[in-house]
C-alpha atoms as a PDB file:
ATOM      1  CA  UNK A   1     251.480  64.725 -13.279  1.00  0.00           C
ATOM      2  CA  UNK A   2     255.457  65.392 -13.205  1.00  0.00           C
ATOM      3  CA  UNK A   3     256.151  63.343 -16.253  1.00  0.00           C
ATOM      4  CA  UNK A   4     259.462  62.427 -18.131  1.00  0.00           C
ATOM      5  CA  UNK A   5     259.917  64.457 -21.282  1.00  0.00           C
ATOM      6  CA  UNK A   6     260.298  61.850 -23.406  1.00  0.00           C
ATOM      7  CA  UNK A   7     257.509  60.042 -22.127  1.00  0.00           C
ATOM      8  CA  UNK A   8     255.746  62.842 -22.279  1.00  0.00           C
ATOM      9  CA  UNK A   9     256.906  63.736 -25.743  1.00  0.00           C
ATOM     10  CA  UNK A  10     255.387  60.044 -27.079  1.00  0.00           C
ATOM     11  CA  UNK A  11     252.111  60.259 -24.888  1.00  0.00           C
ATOM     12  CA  UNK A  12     249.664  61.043 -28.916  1.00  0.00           C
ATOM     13  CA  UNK A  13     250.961  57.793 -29.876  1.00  0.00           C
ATOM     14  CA  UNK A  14     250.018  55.120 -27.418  1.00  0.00           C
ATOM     15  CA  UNK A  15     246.707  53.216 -27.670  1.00  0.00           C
ATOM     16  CA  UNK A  16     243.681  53.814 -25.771  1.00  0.00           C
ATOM     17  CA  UNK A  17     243.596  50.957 -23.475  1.00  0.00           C
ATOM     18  CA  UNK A  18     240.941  52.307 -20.887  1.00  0.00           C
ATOM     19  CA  UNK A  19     238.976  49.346 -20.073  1.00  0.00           C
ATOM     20  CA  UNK A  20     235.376  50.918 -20.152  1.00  0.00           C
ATOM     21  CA  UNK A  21     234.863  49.994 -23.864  1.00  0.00           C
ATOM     22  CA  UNK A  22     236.493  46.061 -22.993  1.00  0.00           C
ATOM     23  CA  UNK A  23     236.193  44.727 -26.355  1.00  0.00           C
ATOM     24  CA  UNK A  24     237.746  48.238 -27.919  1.00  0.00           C
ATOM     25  CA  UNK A  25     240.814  47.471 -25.583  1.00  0.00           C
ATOM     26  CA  UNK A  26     241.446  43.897 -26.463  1.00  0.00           C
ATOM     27  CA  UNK A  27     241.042  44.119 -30.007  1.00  0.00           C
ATOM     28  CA  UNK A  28     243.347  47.489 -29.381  1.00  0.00           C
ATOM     29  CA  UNK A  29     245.892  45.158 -27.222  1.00  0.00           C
ATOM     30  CA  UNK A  30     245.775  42.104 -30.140  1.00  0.00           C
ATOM     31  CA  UNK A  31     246.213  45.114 -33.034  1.00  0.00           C
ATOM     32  CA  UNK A  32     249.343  45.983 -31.210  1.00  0.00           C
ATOM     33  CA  UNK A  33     250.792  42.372 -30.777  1.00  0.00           C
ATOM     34  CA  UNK A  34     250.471  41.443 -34.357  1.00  0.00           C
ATOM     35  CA  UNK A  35     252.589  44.972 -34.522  1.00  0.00           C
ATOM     36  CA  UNK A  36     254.872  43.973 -32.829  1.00  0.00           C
ATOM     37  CA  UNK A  37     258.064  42.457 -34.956  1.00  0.00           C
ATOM     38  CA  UNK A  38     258.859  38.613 -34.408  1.00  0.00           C
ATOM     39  CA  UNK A  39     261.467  37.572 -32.111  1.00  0.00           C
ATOM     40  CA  UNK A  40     264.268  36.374 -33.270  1.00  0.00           C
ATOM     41  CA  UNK A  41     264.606  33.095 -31.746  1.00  0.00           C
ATOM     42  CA  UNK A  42     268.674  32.796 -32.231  1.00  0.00           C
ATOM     43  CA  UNK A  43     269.202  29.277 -30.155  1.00  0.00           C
ATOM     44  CA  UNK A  44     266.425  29.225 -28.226  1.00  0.00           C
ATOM     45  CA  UNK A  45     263.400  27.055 -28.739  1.00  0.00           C
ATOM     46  CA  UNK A  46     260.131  28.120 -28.445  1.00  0.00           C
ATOM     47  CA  UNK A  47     257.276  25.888 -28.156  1.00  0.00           C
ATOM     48  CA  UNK A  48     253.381  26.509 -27.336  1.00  0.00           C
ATOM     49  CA  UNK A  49     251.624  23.798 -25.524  1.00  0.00           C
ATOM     50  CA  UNK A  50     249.397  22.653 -22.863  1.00  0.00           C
ATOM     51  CA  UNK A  51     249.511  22.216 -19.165  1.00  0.00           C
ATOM     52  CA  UNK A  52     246.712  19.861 -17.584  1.00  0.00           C
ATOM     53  CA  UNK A  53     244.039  22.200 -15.357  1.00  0.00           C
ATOM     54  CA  UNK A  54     243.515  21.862 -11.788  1.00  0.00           C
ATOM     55  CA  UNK A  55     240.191  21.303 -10.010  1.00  0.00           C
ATOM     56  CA  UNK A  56     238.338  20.017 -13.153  1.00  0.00           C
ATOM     57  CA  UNK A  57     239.322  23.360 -14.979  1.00  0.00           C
ATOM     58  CA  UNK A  58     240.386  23.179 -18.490  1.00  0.00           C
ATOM     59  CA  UNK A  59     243.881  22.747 -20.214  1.00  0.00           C
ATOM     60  CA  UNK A  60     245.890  25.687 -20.040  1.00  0.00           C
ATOM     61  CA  UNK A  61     247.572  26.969 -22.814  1.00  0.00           C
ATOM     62  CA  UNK A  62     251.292  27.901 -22.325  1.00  0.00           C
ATOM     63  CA  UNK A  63     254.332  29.592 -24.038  1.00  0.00           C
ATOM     64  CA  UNK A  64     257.373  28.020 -23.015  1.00  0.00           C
ATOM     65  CA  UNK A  65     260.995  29.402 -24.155  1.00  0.00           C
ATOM     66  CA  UNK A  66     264.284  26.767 -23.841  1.00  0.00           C
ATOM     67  CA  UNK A  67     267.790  28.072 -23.572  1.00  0.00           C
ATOM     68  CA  UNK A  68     270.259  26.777 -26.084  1.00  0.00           C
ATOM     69  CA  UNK A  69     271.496  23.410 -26.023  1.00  0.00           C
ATOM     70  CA  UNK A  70     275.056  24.575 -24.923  1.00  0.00           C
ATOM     71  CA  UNK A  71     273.358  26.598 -21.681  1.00  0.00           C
ATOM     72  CA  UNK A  72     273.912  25.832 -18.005  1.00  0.00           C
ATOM     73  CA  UNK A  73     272.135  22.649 -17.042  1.00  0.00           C
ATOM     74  CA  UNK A  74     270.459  22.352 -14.918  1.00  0.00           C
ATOM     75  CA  UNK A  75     268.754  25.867 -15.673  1.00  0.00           C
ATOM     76  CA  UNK A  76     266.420  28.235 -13.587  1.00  0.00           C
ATOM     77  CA  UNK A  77     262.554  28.546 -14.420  1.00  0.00           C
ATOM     78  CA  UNK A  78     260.386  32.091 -14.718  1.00  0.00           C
ATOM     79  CA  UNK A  79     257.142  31.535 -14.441  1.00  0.00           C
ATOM     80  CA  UNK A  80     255.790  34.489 -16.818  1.00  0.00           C
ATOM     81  CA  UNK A  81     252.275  36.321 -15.871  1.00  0.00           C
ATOM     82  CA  UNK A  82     251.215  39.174 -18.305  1.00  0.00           C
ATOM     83  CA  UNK A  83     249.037  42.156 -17.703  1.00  0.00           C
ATOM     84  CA  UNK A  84     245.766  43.648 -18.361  1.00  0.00           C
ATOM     85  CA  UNK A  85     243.794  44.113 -15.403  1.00  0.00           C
ATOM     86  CA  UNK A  86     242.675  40.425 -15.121  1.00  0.00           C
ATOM     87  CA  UNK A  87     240.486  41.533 -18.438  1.00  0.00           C
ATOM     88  CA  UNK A  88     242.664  41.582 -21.324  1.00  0.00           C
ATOM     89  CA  UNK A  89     246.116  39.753 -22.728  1.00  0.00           C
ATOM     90  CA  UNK A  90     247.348  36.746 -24.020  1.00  0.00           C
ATOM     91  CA  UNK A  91     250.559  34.290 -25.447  1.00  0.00           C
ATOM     92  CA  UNK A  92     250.828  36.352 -28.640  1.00  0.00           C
ATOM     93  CA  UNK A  93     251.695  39.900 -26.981  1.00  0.00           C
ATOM     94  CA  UNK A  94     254.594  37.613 -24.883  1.00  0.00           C
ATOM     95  CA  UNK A  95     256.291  36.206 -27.291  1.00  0.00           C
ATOM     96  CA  UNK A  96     259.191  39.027 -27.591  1.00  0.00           C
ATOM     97  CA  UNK A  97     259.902  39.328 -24.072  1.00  0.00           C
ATOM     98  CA  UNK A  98     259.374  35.329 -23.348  1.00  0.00           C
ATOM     99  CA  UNK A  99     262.396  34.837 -25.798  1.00  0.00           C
ATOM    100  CA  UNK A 100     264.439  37.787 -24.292  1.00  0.00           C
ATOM    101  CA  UNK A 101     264.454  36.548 -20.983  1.00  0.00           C
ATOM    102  CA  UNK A 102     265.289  33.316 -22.185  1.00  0.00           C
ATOM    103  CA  UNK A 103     268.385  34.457 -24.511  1.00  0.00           C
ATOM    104  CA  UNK A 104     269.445  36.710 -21.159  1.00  0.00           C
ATOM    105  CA  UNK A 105     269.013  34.476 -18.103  1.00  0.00           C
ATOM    106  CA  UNK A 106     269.296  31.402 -19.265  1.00  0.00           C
ATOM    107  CA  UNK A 107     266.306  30.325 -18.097  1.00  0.00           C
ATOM    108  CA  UNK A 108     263.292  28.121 -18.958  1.00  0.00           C
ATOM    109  CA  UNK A 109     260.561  31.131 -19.125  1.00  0.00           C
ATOM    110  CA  UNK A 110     256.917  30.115 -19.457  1.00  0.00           C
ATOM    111  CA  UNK A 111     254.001  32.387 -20.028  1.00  0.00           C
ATOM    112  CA  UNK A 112     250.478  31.549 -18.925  1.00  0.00           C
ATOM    113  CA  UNK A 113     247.724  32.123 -21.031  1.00  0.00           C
ATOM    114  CA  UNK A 114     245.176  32.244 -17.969  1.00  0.00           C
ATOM    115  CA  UNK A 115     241.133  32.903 -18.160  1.00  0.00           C
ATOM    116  CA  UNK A 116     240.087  36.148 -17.800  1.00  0.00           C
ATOM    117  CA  UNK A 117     237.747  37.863 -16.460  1.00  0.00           C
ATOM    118  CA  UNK A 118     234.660  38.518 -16.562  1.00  0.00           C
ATOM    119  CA  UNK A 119     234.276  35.571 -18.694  1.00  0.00           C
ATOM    120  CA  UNK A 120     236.143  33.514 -15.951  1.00  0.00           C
ATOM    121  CA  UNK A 121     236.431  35.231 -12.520  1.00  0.00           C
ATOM    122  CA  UNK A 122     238.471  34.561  -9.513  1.00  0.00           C
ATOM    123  CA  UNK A 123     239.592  31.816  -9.297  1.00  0.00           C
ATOM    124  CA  UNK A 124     240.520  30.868 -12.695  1.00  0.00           C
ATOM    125  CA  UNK A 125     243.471  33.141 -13.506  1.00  0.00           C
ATOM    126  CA  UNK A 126     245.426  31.461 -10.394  1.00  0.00           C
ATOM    127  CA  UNK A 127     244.075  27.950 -10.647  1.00  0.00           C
ATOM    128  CA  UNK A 128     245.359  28.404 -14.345  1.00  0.00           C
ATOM    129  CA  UNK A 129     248.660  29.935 -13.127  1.00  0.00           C
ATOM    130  CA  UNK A 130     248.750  27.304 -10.420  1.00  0.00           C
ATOM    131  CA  UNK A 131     248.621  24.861 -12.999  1.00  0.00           C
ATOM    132  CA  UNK A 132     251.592  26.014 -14.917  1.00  0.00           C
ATOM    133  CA  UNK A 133     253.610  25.915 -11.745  1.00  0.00           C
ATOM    134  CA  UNK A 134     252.731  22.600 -10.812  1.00  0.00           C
ATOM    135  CA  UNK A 135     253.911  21.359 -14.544  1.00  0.00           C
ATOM    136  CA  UNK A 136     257.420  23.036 -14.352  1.00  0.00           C
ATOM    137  CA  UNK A 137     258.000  21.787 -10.728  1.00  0.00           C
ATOM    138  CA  UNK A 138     256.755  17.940 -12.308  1.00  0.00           C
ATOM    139  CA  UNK A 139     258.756  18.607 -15.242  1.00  0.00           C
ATOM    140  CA  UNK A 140     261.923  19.664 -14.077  1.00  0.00           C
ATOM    141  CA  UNK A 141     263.760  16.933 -15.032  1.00  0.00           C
ATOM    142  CA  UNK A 142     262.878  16.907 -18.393  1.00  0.00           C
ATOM    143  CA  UNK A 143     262.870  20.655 -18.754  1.00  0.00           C
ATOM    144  CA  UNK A 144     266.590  20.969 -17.212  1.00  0.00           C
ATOM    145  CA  UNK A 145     265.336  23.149 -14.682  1.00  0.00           C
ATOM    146  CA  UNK A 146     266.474  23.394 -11.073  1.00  0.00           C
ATOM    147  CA  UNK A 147     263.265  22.906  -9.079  1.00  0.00           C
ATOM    148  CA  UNK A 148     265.011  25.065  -6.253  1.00  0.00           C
ATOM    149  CA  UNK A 149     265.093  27.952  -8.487  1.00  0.00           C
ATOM    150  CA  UNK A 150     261.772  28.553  -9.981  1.00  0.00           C
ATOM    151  CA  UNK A 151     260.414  32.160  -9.686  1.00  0.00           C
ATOM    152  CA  UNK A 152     257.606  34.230 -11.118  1.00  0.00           C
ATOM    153  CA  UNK A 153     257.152  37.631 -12.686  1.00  0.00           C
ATOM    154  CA  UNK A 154     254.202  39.598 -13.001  1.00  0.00           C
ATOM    155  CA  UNK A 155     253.163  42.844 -14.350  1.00  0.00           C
ATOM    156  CA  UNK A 156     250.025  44.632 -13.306  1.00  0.00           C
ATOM    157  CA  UNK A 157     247.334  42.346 -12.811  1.00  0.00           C
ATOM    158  CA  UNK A 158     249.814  39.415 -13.350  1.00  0.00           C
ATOM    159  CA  UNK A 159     251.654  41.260 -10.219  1.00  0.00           C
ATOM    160  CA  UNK A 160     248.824  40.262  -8.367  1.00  0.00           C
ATOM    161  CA  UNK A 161     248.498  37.154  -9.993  1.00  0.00           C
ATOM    162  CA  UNK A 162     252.194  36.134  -8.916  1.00  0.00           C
ATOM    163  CA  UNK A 163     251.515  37.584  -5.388  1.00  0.00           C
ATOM    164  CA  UNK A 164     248.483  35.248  -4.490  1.00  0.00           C
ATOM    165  CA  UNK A 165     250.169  32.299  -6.149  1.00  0.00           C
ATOM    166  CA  UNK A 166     252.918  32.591  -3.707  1.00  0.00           C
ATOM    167  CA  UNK A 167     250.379  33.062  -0.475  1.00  0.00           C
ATOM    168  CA  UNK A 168     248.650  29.689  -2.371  1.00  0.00           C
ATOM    169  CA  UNK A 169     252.074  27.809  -2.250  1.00  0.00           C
ATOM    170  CA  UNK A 170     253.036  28.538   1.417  1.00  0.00           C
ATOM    171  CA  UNK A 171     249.189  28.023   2.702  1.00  0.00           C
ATOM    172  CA  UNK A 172     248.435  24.851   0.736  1.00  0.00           C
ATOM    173  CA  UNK A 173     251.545  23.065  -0.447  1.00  0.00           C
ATOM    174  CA  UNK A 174     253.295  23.398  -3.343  1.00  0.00           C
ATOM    175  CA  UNK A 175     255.980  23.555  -5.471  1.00  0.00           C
ATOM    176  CA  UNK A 176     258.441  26.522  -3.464  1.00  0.00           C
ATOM    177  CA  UNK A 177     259.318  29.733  -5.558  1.00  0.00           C
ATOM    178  CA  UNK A 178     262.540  31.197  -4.641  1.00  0.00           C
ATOM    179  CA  UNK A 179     261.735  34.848  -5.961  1.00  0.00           C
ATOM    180  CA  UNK A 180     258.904  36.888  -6.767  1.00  0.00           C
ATOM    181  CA  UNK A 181     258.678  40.208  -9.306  1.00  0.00           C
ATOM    182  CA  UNK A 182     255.940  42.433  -9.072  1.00  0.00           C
ATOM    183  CA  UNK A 183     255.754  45.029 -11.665  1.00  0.00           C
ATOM    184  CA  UNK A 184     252.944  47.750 -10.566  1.00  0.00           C
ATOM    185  CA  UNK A 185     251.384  44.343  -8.927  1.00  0.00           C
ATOM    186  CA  UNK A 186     247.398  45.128  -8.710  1.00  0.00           C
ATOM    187  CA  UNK A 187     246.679  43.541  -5.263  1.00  0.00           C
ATOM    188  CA  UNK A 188     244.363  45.852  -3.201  1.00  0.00           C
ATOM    189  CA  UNK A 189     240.832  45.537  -4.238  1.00  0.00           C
ATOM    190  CA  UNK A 190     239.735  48.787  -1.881  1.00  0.00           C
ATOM    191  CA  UNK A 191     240.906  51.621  -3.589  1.00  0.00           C
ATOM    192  CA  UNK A 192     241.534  53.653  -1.136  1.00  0.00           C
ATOM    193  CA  UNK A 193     244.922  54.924  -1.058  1.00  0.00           C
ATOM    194  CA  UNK A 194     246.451  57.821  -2.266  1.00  0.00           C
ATOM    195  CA  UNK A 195     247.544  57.462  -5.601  1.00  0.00           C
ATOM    196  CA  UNK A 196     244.418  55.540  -6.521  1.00  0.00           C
ATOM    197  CA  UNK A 197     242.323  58.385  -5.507  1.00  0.00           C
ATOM    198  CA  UNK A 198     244.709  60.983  -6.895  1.00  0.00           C
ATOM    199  CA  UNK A 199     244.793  59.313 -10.913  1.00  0.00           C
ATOM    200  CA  UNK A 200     241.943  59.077 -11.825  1.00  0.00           C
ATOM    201  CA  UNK A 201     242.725  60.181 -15.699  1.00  0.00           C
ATOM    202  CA  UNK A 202     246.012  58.734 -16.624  1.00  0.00           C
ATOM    203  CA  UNK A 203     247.430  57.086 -19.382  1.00  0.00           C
ATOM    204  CA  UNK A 204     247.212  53.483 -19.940  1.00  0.00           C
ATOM    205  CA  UNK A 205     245.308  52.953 -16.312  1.00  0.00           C
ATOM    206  CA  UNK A 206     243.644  55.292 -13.964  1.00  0.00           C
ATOM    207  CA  UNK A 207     241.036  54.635 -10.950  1.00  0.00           C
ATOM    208  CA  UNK A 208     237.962  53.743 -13.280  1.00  0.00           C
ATOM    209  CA  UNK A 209     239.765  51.262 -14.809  1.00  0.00           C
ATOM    210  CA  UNK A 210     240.744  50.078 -11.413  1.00  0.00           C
ATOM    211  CA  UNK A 211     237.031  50.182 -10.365  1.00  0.00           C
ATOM    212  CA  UNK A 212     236.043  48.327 -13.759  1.00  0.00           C
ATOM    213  CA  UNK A 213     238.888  45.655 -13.373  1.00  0.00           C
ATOM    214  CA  UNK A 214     238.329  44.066  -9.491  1.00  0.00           C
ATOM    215  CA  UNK A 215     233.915  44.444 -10.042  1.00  0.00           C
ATOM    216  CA  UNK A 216     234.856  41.762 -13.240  1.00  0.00           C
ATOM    217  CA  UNK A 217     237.315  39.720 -11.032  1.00  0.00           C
ATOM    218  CA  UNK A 218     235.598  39.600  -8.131  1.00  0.00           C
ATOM    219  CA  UNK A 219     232.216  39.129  -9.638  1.00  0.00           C
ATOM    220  CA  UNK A 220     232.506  35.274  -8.527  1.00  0.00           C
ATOM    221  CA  UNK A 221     233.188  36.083  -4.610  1.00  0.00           C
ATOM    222  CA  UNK A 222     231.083  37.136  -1.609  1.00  0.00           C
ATOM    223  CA  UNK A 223     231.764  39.987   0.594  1.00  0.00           C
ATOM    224  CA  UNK A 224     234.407  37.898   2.057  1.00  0.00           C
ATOM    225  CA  UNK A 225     237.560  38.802  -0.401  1.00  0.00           C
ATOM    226  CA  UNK A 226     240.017  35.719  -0.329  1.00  0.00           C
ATOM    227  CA  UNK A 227     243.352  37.275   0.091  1.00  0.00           C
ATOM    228  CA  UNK A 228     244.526  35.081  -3.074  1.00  0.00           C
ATOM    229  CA  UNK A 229     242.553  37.038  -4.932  1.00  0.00           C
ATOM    230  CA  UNK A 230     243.616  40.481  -3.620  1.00  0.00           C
ATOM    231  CA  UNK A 231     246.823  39.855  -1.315  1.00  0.00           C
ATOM    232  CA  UNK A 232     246.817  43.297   0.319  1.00  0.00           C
ATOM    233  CA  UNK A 233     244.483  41.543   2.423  1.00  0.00           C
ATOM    234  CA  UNK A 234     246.903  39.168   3.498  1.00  0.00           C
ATOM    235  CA  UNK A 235     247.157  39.420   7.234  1.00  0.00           C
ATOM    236  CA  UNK A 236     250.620  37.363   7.535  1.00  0.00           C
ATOM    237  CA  UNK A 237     252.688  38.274   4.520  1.00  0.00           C
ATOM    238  CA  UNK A 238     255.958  36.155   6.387  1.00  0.00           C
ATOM    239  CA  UNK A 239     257.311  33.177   5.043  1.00  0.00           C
ATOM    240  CA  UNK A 240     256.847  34.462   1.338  1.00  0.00           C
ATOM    241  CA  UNK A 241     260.054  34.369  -1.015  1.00  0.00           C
ATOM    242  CA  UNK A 242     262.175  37.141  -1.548  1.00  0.00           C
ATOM    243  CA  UNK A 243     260.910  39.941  -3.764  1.00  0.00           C
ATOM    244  CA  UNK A 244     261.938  43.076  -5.869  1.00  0.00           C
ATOM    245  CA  UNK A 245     258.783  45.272  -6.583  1.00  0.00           C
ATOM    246  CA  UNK A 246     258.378  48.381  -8.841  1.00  0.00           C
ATOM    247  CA  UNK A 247     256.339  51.023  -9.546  1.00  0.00           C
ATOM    248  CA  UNK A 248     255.641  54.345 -11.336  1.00  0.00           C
ATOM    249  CA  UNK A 249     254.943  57.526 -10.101  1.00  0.00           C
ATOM    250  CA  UNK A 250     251.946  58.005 -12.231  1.00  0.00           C
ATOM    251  CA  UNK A 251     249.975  55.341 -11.442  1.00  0.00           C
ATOM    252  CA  UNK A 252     247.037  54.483  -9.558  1.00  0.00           C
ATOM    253  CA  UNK A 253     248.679  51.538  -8.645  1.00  0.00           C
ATOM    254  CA  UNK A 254     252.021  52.805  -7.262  1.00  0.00           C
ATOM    255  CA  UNK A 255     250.676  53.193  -3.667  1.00  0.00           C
ATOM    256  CA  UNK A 256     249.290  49.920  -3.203  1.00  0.00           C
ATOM    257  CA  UNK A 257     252.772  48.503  -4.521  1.00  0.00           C
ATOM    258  CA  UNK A 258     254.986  50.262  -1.869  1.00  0.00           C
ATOM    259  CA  UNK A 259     252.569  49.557   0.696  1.00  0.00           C
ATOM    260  CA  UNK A 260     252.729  45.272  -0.121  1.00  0.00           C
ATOM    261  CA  UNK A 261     256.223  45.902  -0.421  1.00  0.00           C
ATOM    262  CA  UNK A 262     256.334  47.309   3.122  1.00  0.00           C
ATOM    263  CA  UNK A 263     254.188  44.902   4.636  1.00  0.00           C
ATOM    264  CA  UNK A 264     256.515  42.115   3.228  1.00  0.00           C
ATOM    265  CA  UNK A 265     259.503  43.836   4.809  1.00  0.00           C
ATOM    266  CA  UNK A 266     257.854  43.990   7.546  1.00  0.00           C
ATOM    267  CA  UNK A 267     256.938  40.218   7.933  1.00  0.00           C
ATOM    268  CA  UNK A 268     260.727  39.384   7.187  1.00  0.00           C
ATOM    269  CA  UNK A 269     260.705  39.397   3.673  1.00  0.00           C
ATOM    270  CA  UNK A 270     263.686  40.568   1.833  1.00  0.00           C
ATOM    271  CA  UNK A 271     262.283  42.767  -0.356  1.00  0.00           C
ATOM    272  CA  UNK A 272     263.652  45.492  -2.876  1.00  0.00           C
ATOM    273  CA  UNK A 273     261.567  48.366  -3.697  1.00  0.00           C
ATOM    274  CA  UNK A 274     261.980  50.732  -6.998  1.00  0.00           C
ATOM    275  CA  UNK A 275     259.753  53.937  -7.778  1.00  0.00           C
ATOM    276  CA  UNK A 276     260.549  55.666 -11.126  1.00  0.00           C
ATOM    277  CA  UNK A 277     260.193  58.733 -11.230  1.00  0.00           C
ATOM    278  CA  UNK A 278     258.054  60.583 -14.340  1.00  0.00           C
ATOM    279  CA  UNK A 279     256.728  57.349 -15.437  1.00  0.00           C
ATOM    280  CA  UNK A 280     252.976  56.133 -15.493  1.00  0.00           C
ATOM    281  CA  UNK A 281     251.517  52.541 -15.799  1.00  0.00           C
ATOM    282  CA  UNK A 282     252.664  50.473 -18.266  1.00  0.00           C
ATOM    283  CA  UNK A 283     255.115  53.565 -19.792  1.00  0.00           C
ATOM    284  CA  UNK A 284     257.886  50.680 -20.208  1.00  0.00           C
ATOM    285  CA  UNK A 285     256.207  50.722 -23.741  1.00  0.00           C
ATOM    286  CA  UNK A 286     257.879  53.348 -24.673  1.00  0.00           C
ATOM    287  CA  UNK A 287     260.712  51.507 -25.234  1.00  0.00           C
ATOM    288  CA  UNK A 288     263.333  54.595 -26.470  1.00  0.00           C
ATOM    289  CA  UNK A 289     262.981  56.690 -23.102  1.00  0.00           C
ATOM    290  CA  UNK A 290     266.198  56.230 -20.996  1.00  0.00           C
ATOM    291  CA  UNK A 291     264.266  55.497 -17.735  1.00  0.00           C
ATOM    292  CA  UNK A 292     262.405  53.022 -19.617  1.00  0.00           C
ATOM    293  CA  UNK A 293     265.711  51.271 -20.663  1.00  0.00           C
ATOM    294  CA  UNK A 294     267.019  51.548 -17.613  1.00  0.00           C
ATOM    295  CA  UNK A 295     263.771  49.606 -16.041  1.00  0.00           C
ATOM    296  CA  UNK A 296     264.512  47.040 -18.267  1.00  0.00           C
ATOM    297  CA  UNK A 297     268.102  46.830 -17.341  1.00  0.00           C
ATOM    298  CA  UNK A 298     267.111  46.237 -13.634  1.00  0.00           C
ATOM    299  CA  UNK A 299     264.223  43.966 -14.009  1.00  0.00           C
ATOM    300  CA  UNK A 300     266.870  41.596 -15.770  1.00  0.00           C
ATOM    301  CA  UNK A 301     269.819  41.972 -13.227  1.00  0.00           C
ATOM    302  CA  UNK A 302     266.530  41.560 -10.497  1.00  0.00           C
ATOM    303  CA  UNK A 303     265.401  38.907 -12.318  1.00  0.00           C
ATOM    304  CA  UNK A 304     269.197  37.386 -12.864  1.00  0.00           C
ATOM    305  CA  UNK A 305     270.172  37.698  -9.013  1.00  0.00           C
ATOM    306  CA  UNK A 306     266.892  36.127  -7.787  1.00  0.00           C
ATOM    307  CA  UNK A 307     267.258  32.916 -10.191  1.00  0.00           C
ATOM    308  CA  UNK A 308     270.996  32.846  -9.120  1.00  0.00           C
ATOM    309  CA  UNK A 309     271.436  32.995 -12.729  1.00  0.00           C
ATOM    310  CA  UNK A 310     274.498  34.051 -14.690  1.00  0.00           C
ATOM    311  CA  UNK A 311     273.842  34.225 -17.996  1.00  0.00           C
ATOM    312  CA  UNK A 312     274.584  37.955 -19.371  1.00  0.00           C
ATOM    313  CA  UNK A 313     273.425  37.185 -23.199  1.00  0.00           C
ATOM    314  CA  UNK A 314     272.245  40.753 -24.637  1.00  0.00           C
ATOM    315  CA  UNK A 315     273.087  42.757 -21.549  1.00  0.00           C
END
């Protein structure tokens, strides 16, 4: 691996998230969220809740950040999908970056708190994420929200998450996203390109955790792989909203990221692509690096031109 020094420099103090010991990682991944200092809320309220389930599924449970009372009105929406390989995360971990995209875009932001797997294969995660959408597109007019200017970011698995849900909206109806952002999005359940052969012992994520993560999400489908579940598989990618995608040079993942990002380009998507160099899955942890802050810098001015927002609070 060509790594960043300071990334490599802070590589002894990250977790062990490898996914073969499950329950390890997700009592690892809840140690580190009640770690993780309280946001301060400032003017923005946040609020957990619960959005009806679709298809006889259960309530979903939501985190939902609201701009200050003085904000732009009406306001954009982010639809907010954490990682974890469709195996691990929750609300708690997304509290600090649910309020800071509120403070800085001025948006309603709302993170899912979907099923996961193997408990609850495909399809739960995106009927759940489905679900939220459906609630801020109902809701718009008593959320302030601008129902032309609801989008949805994803990291990792939620990447993939946020890439079927927008194949679900054009195919069957729906409320219409104006912008998608895939972080590493996890979307090709083959595992046969480069990179994913290539890493298969790097930090955070590498191929067996790859292997481990679709044979959990997948355990609920035939042989016949829905593209909604893995949208790599998409045969007609056009039609889909605009999209900034972005990926790390050490990861399994990064390979099947360029490659959606190119067949969405190709289907006559405008599409922005970012690789950053030195970095691995999920490095944007490690917060103090420069190429992690400027990552974060770009997924909000991304994030900020795809909304059509202008807020610039904390920037």
């Amino acid at each position: 691996m060509r790594l960043d020094p300071e990334l490599a420099a802070a590589l002894p103090t990250l977790p062990d998230l490898h996914i073969h010991d499950l329950a390890g990682a997700r009592a690892r991944m809840r140690e580190l969220a009640a770690r993780a200092p309280r946001p301060e809320l400032g003017e923005v309220a946040l609020t957990e809740d619960e959005v009806p389930g679709i298809e006889d599924g259960p309530a979903v449970p939501v985190l939902m950040a609201t701009p200050a009372p003085d904000a732009a009105r009406p306001a954009p929406a982010l639809l907010l999908l954490h990682g974890g390989g469709f195996v691990m995360g929750d609300l708690e971990a997304t509290a600090p970056q649910v309020v800071d995209l509120c403070a800085r875009l001025g948006a309603v932001v709302v993170a899912v708190g979907y099923r996961l797997a193997p408990e609850h294969p495909y399809p739960a995660a995106l009927q759940d994420c489905a679900a939220a959408l459906y609630r801020i597109a109902a809701g718009a007019g008593e959320l302030g929200v601008d129902p032309a200017r609801i989008g949805v970011y994803g990291m990792s698995a939620g990447g993939g998450l946020a890439a079927g849900l927008t194949l679900l909206v054009r195919d069957q109806g729906g409320p219409p996203i104006c912008f998608q952002l895939l972080d590493a999005p996890e979307v090709d359940d083959r595992l046969e390109t480069f990179s994913m052969r290539t890493f298969v012992d790097t930090p955070l994520w590498s191929r067996p955790d790859a292997e481990l993560s679709w044979s959990h999400y997948l355990s609920g489908c035939d042989s016949d792989i829905p593209p909604y579940a893995a949208p790599a598989r998409a045969a007609d990618l056009s039609g889909l909203p605009p999209a900034y995608v972005s990926v790390y040079e050490n990861d399994p993942l990064r390979d099947e990221g360029m490659a959606y990002a190119s067949g969405l380009l190709r289907a006559g998507v405008p599409v922005e692509l970012h690789l950053f160099p030195g970095t691995f899955h999920r490095s944007a942890i490690i917060t103090g690096a420069a190429v992690s802050r400027r990552q974060a810098a770009e997924t909000i001015d991304a994030l900020r031109r795809g909304l059509g927002s202008t807020t610039v609070t904390g920037s």
